[in-house]
C-alpha atoms as a PDB file:
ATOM      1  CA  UNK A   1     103.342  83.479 104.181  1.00  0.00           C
ATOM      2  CA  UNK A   2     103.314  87.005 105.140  1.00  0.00           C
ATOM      3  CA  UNK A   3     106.632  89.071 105.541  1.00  0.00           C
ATOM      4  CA  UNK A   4     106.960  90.172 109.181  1.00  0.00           C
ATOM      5  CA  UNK A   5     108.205  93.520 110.047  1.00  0.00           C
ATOM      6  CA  UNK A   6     111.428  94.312 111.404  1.00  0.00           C
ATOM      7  CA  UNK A   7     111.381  95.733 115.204  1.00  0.00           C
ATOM      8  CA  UNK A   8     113.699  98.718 113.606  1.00  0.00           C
ATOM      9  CA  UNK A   9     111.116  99.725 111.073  1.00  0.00           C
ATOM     10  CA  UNK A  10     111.075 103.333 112.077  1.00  0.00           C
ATOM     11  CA  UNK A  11     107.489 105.171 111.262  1.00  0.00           C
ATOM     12  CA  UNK A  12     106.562 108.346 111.550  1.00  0.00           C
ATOM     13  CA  UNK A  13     102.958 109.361 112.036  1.00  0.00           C
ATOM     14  CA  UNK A  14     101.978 112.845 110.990  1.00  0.00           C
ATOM     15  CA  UNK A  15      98.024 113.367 112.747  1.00  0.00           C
ATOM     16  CA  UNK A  16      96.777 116.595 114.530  1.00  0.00           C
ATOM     17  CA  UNK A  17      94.130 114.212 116.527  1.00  0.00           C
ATOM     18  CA  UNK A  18      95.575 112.808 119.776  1.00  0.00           C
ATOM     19  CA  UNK A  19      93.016 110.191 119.604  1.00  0.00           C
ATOM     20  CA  UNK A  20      93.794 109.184 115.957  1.00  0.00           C
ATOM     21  CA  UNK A  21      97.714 108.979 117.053  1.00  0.00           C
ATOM     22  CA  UNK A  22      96.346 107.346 120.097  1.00  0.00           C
ATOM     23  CA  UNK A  23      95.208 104.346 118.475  1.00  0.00           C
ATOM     24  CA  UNK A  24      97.857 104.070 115.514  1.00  0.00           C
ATOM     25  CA  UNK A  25     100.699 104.344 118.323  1.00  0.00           C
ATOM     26  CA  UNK A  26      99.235 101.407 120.059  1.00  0.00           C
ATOM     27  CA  UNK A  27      98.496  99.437 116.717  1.00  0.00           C
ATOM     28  CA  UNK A  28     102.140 100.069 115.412  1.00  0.00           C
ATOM     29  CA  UNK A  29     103.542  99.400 118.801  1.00  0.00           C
ATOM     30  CA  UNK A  30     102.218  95.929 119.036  1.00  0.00           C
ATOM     31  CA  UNK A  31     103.523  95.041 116.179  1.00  0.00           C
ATOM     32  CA  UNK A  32     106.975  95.700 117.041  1.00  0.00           C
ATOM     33  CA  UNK A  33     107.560  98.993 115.397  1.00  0.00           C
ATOM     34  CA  UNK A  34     109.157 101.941 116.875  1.00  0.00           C
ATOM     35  CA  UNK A  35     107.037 104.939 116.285  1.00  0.00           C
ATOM     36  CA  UNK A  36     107.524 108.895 115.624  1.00  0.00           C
ATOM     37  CA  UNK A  37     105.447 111.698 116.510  1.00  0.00           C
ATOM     38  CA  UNK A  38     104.142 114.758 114.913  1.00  0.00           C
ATOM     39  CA  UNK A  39     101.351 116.864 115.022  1.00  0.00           C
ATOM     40  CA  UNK A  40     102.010 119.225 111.560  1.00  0.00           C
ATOM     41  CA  UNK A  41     103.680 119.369 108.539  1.00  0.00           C
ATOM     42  CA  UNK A  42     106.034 121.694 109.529  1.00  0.00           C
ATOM     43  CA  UNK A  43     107.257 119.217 112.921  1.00  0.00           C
ATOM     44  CA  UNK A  44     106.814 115.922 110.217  1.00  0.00           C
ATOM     45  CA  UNK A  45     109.486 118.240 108.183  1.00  0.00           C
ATOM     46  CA  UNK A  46     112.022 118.531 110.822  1.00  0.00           C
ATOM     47  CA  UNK A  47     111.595 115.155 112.598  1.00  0.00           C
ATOM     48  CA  UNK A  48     112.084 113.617 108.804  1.00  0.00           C
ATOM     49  CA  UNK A  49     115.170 115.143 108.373  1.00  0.00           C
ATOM     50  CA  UNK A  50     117.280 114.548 111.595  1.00  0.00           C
ATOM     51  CA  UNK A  51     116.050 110.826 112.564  1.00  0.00           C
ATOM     52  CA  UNK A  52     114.708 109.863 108.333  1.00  0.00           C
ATOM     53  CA  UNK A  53     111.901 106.856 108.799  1.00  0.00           C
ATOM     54  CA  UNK A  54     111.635 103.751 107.119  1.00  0.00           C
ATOM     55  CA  UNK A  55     108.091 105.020 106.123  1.00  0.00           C
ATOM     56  CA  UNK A  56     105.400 107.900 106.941  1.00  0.00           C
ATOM     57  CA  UNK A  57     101.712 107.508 107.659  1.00  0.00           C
ATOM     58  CA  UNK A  58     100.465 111.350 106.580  1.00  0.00           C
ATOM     59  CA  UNK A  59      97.120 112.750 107.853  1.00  0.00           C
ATOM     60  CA  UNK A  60      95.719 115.044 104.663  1.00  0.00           C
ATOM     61  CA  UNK A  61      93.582 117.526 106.597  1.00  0.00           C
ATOM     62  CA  UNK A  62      95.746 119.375 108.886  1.00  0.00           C
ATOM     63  CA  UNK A  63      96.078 123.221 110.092  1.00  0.00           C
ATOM     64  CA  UNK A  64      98.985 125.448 109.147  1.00  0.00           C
ATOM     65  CA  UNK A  65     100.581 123.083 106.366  1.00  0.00           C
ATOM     66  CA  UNK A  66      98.168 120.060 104.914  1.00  0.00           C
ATOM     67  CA  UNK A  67      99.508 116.584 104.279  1.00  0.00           C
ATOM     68  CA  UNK A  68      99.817 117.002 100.218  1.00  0.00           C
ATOM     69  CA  UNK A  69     102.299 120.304 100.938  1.00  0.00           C
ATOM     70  CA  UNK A  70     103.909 118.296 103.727  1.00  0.00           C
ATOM     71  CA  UNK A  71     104.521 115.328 101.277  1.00  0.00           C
ATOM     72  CA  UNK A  72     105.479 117.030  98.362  1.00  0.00           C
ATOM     73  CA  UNK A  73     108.409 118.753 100.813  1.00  0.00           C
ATOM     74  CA  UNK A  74     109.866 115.784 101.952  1.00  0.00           C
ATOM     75  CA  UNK A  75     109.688 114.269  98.206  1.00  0.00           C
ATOM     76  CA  UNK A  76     111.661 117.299  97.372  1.00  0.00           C
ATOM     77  CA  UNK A  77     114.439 116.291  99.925  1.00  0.00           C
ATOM     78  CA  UNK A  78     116.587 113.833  98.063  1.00  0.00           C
ATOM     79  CA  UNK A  79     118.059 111.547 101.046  1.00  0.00           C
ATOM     80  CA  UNK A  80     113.813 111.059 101.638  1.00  0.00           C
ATOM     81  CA  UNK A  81     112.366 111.146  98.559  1.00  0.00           C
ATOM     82  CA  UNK A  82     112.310 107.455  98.605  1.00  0.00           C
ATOM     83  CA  UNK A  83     110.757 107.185 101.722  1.00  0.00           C
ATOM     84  CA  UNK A  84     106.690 105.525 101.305  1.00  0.00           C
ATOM     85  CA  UNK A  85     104.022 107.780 102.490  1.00  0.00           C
ATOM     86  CA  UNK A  86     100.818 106.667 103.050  1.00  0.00           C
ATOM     87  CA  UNK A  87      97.893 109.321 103.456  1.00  0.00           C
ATOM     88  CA  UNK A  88      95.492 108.574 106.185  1.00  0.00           C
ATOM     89  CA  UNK A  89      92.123 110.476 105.187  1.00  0.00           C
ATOM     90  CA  UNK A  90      88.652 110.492 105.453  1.00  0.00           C
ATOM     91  CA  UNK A  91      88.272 112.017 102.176  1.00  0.00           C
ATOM     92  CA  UNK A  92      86.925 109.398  99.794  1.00  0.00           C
ATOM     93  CA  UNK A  93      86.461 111.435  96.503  1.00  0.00           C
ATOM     94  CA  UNK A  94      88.737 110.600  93.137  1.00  0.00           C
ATOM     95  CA  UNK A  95      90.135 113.870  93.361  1.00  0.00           C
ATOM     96  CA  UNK A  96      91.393 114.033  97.029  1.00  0.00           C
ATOM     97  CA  UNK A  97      93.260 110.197  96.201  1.00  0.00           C
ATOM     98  CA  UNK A  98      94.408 111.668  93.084  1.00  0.00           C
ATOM     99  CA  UNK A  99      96.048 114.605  95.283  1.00  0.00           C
ATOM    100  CA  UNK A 100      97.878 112.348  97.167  1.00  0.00           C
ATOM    101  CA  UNK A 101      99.337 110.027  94.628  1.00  0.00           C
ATOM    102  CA  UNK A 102     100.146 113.716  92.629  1.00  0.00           C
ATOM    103  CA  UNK A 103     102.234 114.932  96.036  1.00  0.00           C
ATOM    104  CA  UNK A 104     104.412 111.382  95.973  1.00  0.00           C
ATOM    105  CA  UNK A 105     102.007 109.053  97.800  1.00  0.00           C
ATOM    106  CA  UNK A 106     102.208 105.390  97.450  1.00  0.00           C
ATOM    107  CA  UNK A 107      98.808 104.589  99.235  1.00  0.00           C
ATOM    108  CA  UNK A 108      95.659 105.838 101.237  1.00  0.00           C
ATOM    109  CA  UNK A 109      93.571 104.438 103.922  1.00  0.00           C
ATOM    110  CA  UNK A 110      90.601 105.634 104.860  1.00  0.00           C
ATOM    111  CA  UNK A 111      90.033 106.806 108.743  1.00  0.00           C
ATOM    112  CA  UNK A 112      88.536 105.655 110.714  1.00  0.00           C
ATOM    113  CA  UNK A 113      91.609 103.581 110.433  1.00  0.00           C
ATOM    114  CA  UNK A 114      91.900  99.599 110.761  1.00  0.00           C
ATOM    115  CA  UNK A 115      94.041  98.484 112.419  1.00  0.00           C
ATOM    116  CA  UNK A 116      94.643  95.426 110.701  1.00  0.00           C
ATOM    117  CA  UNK A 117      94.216  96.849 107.478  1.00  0.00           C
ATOM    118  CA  UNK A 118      96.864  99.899 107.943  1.00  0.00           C
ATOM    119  CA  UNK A 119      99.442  96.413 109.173  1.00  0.00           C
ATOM    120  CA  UNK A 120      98.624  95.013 105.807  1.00  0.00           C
ATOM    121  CA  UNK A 121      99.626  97.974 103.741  1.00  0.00           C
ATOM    122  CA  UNK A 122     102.433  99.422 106.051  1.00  0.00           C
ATOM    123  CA  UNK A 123     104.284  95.869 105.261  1.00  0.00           C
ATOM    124  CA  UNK A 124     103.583  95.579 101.704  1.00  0.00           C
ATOM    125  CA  UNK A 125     105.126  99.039 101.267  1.00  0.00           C
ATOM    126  CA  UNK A 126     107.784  98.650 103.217  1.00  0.00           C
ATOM    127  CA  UNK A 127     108.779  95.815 101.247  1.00  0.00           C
ATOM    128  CA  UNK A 128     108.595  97.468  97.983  1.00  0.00           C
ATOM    129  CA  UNK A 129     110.261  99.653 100.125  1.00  0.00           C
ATOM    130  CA  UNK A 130     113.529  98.047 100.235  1.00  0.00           C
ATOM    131  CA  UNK A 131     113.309  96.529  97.123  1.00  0.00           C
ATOM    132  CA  UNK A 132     113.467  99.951  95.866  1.00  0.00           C
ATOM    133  CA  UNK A 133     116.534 100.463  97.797  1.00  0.00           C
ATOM    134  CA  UNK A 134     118.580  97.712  97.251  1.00  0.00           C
ATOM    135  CA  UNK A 135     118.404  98.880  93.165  1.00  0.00           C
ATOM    136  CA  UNK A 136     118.675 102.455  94.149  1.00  0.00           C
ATOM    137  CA  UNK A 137     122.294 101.382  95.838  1.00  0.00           C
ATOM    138  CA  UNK A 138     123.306  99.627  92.997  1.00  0.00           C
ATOM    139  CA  UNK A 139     122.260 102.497  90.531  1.00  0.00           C
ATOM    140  CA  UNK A 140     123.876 105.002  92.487  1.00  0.00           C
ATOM    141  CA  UNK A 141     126.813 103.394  93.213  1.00  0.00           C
ATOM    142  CA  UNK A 142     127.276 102.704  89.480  1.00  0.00           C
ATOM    143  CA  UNK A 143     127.042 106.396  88.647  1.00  0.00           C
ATOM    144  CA  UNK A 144     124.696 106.092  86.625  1.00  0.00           C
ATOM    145  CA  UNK A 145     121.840 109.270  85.273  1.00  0.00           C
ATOM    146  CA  UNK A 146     119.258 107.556  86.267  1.00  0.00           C
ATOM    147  CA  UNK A 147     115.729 109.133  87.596  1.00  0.00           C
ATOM    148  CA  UNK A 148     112.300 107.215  88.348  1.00  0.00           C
ATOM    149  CA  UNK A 149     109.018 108.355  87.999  1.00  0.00           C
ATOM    150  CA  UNK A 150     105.398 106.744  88.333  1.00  0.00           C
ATOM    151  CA  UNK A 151     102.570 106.473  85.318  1.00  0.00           C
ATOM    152  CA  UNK A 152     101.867 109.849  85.303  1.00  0.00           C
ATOM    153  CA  UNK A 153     105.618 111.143  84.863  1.00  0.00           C
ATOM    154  CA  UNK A 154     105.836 112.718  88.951  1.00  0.00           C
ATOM    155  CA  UNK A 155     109.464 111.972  89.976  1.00  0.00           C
ATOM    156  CA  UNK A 156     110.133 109.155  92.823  1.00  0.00           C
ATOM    157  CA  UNK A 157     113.708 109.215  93.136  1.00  0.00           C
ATOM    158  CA  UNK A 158     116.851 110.261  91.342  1.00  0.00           C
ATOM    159  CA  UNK A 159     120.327 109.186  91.279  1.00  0.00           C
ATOM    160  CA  UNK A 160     122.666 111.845  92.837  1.00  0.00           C
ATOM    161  CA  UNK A 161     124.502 112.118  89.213  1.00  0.00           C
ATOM    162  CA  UNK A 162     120.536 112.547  87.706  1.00  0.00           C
ATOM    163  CA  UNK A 163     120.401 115.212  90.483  1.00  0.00           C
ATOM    164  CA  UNK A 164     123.726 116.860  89.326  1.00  0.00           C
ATOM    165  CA  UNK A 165     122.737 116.942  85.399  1.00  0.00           C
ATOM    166  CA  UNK A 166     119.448 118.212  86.405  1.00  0.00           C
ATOM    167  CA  UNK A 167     121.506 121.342  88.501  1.00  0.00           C
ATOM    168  CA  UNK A 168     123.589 121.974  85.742  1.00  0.00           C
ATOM    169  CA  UNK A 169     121.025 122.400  83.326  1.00  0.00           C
ATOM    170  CA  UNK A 170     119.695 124.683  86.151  1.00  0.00           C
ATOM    171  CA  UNK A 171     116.611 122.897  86.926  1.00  0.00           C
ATOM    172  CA  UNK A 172     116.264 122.833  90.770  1.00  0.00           C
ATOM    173  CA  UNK A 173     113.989 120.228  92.860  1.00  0.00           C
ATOM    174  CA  UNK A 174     110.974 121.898  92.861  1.00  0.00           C
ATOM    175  CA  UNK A 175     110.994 122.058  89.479  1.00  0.00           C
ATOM    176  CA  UNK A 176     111.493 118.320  88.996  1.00  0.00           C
ATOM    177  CA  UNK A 177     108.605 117.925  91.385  1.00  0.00           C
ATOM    178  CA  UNK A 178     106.304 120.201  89.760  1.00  0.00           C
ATOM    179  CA  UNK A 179     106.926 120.051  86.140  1.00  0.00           C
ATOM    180  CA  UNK A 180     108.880 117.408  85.446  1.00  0.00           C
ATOM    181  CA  UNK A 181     105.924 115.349  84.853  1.00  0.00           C
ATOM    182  CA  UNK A 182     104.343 117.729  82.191  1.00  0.00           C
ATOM    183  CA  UNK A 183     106.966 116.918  80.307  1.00  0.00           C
ATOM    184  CA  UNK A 184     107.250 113.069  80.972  1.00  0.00           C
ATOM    185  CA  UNK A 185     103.510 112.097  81.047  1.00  0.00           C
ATOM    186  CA  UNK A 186     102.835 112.197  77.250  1.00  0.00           C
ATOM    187  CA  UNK A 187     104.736 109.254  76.979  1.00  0.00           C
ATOM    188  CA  UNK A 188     102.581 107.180  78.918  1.00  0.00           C
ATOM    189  CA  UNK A 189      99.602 107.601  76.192  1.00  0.00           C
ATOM    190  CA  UNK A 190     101.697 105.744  73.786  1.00  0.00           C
ATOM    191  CA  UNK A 191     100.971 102.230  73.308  1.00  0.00           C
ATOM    192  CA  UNK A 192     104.445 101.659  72.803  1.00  0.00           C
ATOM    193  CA  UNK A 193     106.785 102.823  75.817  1.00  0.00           C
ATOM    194  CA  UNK A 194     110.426 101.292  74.675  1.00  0.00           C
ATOM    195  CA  UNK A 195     112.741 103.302  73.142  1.00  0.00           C
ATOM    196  CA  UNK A 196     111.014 106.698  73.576  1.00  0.00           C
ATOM    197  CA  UNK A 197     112.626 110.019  74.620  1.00  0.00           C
ATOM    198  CA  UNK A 198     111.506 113.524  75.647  1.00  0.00           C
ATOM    199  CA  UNK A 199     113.844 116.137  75.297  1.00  0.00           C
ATOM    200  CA  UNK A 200     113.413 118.830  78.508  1.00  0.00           C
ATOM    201  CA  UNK A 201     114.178 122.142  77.232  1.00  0.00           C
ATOM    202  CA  UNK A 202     112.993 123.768  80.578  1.00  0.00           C
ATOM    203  CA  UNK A 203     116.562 125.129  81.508  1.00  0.00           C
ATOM    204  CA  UNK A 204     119.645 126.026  80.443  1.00  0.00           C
ATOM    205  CA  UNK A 205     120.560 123.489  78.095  1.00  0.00           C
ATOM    206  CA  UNK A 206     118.541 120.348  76.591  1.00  0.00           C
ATOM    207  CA  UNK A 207     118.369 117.447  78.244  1.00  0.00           C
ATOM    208  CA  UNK A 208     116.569 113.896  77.246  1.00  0.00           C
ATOM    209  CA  UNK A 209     114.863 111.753  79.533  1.00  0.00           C
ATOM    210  CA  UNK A 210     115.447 108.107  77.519  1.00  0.00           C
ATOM    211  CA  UNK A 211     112.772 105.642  79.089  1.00  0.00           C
ATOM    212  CA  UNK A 212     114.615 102.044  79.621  1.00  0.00           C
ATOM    213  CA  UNK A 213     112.005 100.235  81.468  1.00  0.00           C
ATOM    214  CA  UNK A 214     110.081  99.103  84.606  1.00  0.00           C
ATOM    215  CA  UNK A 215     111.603  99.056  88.212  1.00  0.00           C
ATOM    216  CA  UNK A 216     107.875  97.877  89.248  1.00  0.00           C
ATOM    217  CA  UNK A 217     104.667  98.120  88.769  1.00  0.00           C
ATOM    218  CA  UNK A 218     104.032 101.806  89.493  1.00  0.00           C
ATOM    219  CA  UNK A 219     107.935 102.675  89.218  1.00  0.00           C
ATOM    220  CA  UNK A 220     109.630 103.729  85.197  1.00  0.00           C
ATOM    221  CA  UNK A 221     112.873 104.334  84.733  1.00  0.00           C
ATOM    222  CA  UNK A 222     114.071 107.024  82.643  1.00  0.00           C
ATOM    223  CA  UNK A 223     118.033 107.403  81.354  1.00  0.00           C
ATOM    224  CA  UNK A 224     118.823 111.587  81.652  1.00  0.00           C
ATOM    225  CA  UNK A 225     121.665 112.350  78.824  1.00  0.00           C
ATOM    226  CA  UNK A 226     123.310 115.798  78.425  1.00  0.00           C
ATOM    227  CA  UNK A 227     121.721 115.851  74.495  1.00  0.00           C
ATOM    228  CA  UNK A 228     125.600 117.485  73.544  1.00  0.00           C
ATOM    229  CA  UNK A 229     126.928 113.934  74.711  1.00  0.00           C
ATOM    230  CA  UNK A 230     126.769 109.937  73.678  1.00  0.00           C
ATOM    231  CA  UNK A 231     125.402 107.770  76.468  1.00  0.00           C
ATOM    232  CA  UNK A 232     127.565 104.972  77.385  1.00  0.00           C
ATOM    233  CA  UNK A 233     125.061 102.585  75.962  1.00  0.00           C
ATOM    234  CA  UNK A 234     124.926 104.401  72.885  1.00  0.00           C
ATOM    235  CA  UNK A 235     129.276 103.378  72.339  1.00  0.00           C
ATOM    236  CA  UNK A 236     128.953  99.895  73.147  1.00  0.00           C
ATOM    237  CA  UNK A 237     125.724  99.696  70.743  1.00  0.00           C
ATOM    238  CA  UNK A 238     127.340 101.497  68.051  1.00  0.00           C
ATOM    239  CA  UNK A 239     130.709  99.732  68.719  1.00  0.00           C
ATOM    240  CA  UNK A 240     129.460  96.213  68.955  1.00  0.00           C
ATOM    241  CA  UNK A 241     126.019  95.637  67.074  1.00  0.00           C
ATOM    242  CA  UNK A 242     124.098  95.426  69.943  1.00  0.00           C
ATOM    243  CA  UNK A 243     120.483  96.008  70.846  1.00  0.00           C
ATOM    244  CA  UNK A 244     119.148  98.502  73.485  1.00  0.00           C
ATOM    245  CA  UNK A 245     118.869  96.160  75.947  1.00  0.00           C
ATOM    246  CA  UNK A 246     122.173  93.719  75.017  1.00  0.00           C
ATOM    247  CA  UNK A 247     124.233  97.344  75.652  1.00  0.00           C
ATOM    248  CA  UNK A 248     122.438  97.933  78.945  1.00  0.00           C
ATOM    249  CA  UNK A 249     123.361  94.755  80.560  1.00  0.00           C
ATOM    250  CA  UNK A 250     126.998  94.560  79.338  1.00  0.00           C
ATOM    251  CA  UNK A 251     127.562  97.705  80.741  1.00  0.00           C
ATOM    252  CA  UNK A 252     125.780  96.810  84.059  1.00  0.00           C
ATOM    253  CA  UNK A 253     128.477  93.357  83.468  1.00  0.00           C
ATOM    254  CA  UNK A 254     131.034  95.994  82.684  1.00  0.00           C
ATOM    255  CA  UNK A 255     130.315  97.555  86.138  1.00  0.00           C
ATOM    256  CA  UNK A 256     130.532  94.638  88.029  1.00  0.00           C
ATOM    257  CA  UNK A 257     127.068  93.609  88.629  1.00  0.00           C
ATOM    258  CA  UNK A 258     125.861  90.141  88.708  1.00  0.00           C
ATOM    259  CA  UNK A 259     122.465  88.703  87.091  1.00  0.00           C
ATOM    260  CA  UNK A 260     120.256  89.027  89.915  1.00  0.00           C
ATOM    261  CA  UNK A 261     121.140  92.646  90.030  1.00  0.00           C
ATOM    262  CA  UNK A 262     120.952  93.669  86.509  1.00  0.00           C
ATOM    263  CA  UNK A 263     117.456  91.623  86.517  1.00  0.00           C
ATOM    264  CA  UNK A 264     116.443  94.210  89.482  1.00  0.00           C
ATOM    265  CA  UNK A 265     117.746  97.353  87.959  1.00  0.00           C
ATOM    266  CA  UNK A 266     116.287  97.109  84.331  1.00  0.00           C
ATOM    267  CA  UNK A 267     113.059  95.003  85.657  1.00  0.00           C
ATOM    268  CA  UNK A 268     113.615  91.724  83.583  1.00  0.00           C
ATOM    269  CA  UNK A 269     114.234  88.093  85.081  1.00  0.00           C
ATOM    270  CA  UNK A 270     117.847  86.565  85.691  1.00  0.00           C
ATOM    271  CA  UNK A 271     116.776  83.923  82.440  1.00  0.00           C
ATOM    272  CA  UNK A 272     116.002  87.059  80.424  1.00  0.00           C
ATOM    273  CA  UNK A 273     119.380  88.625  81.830  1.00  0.00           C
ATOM    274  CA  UNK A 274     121.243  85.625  80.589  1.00  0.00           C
ATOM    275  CA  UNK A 275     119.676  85.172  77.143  1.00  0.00           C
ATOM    276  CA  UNK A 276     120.694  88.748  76.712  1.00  0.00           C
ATOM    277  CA  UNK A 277     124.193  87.719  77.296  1.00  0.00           C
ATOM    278  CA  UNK A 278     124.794  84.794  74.833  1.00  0.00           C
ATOM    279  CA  UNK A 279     124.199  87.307  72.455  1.00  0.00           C
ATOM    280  CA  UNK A 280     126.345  89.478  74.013  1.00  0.00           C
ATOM    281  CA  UNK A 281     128.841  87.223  73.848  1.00  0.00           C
ATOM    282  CA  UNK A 282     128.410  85.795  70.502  1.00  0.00           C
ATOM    283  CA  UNK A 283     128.593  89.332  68.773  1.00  0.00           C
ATOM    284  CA  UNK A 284     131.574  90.799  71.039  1.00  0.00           C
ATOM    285  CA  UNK A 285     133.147  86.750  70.237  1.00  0.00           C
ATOM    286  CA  UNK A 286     133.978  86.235  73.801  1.00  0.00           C
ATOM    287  CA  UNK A 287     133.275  83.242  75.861  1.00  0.00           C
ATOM    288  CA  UNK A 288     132.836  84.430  79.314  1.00  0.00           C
ATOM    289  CA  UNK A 289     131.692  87.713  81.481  1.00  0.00           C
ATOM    290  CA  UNK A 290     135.145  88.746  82.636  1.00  0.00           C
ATOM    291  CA  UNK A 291     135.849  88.568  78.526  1.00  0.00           C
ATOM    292  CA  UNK A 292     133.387  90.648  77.455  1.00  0.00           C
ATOM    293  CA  UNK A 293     133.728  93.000  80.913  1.00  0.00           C
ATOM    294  CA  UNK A 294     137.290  94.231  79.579  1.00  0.00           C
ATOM    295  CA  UNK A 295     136.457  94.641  76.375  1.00  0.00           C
ATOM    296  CA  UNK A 296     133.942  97.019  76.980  1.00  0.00           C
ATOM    297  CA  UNK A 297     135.407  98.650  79.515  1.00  0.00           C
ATOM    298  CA  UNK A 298     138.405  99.107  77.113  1.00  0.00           C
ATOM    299  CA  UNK A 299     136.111 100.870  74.377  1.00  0.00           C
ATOM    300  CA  UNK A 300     134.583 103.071  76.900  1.00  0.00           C
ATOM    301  CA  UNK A 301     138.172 103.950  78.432  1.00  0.00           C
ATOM    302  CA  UNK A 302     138.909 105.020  75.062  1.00  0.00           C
ATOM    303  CA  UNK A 303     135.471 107.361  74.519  1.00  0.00           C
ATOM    304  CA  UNK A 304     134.273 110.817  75.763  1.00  0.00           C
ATOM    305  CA  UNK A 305     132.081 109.402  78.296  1.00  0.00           C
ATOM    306  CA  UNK A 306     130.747 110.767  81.134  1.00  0.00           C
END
């Protein structure tokens, strides 16, 4: 059964081609959706920012400012670099689609566009969408340095305290959208990708990008630490015995989150969640979640933390 779209879905469609917008406003309309305008990167810049849409359908070939510069602006704006763009082009060669996954794209169609087809994707993203967003709140309201990137290493999103450590090592967004990934994308070569680190020596102190796991398919988290300072994870590991993983979900338990969300956030199942937690509990000798909850919330009370 196919998830329907909600009539607020907001999208905005960037096209120079009144014909082109044309036929995607009617297509978009029928479904329910309430559509955006513009006609350049530069209008797609300031519509984005004063009314932000639930996703973007980008035209690549455009006058002035193309789609790729256009994207890669908007990725750079952090209240909509989560947003899903989807390039609309009638450019078919690998290095054209490889330019728009590089600027933050999620997906291409080809144009002429169908109809049917652009329904198809439009929903699956927006989907993944909110998905995204629903962990996103929980990271952020956790305060956690957290940042996301795809397979290559090119930042997706960033928690605002991720956005803060990045400022205070004086790295600003452009840089984490243009060179982040050099530094990142070695990692993915390795046939093991648990427990690695990078340490970004780009600015004015080190920082390490710790990779925890998978948000999705396409989506890697990545822990930032100030390299001076011990990670909360790092206490209750060292304090209690605990594995990587066993000191990543008590201190999501610690903040207050249940299984389904801790399953979402580090991209395991709620059974995988819970097997983490008997041992958990068997090494911190508790019996329950509010147990072990104060006791590590006690230990990290009593640490330099962050």
């Amino acid at each position: 059964m196919k998830q329907p779209i909600k009539p607020k879905d907001l999208v905005l469609v960037v096209d120079d081609s009144a014909d082109s917008l044309g036929m995607i406003n009617d297509t978009l309309d029928a479904e329910g959706l309430t559509v955006l305008i513009a006609l350049e990167g530069n209008q797609a810049l300031a519509i984005a920012k004063s009314m932000p849409p639930d996703i973007i359908l980008m035209d690549a070939i455009m006058p002035n400012m193309d789609g790729f510069e256009t994207c890669k602006q908007i990725k750079a704006i952090p209240h909509l670099a989560h947003i899903p763009v989807i390039f609309m082009t009638g450019l078919s060669d690998t290095e054209s689609i490889l330019k728009g996954f590089h600027a933050g794209g999620v997906d291409y169609i080809q144009k002429p566009v169908n109809g049917e087809e652009l329904i198809a994707r439009i929903r699956v993203h927006l989907n993944n969408a909110r998905l995204t967003q629903s962990a996103r709140i929980a990271l952020d309201s956790a305060g956690q340095f957290l940042i996301a990137t795809d397979s290559q290493g090119q930042l997706l999103w960033a928690t605002p305290q991720a956005r803060e450590l990045f400022e205070s090592a004086e790295l600003d967004n452009r840089w984490q959208h243009e060179h982040l990934h050099e530094v990142l994308s070695p990692v993915f070569k390795q046939a093991q990708l648990q427990n690695k680190s990078m340490v970004i020596e780009a600015g004015s102190k080190a920082l390490v990008a710790c990779y925890i796991g998978d948000a999705h398919a396409n989506e890697h988290l990545w822990r930032l630490v100030d390299q001076e300072r011990h990670s909360e994870e790092n206490i209750l590991r060292e304090r209690f015995g605990l594995t990587e993983r066993e000191s990543e979900v008590l201190l999501w338990l610690a903040r207050g989150k249940g299984n389904a969300e801790i399953a979402i956030i580090l991209g395991v199942s709620p059974r995988t969640v819970n097997k983490h937690l008997e041992q958990v509990f068997r090494k911190l000798n508790v019996e329950n979640r509010t147990s072990a909850a104060v006791m590590a919330l006690k230990h990290l009370d009593a640490q330099t933390t962050y």
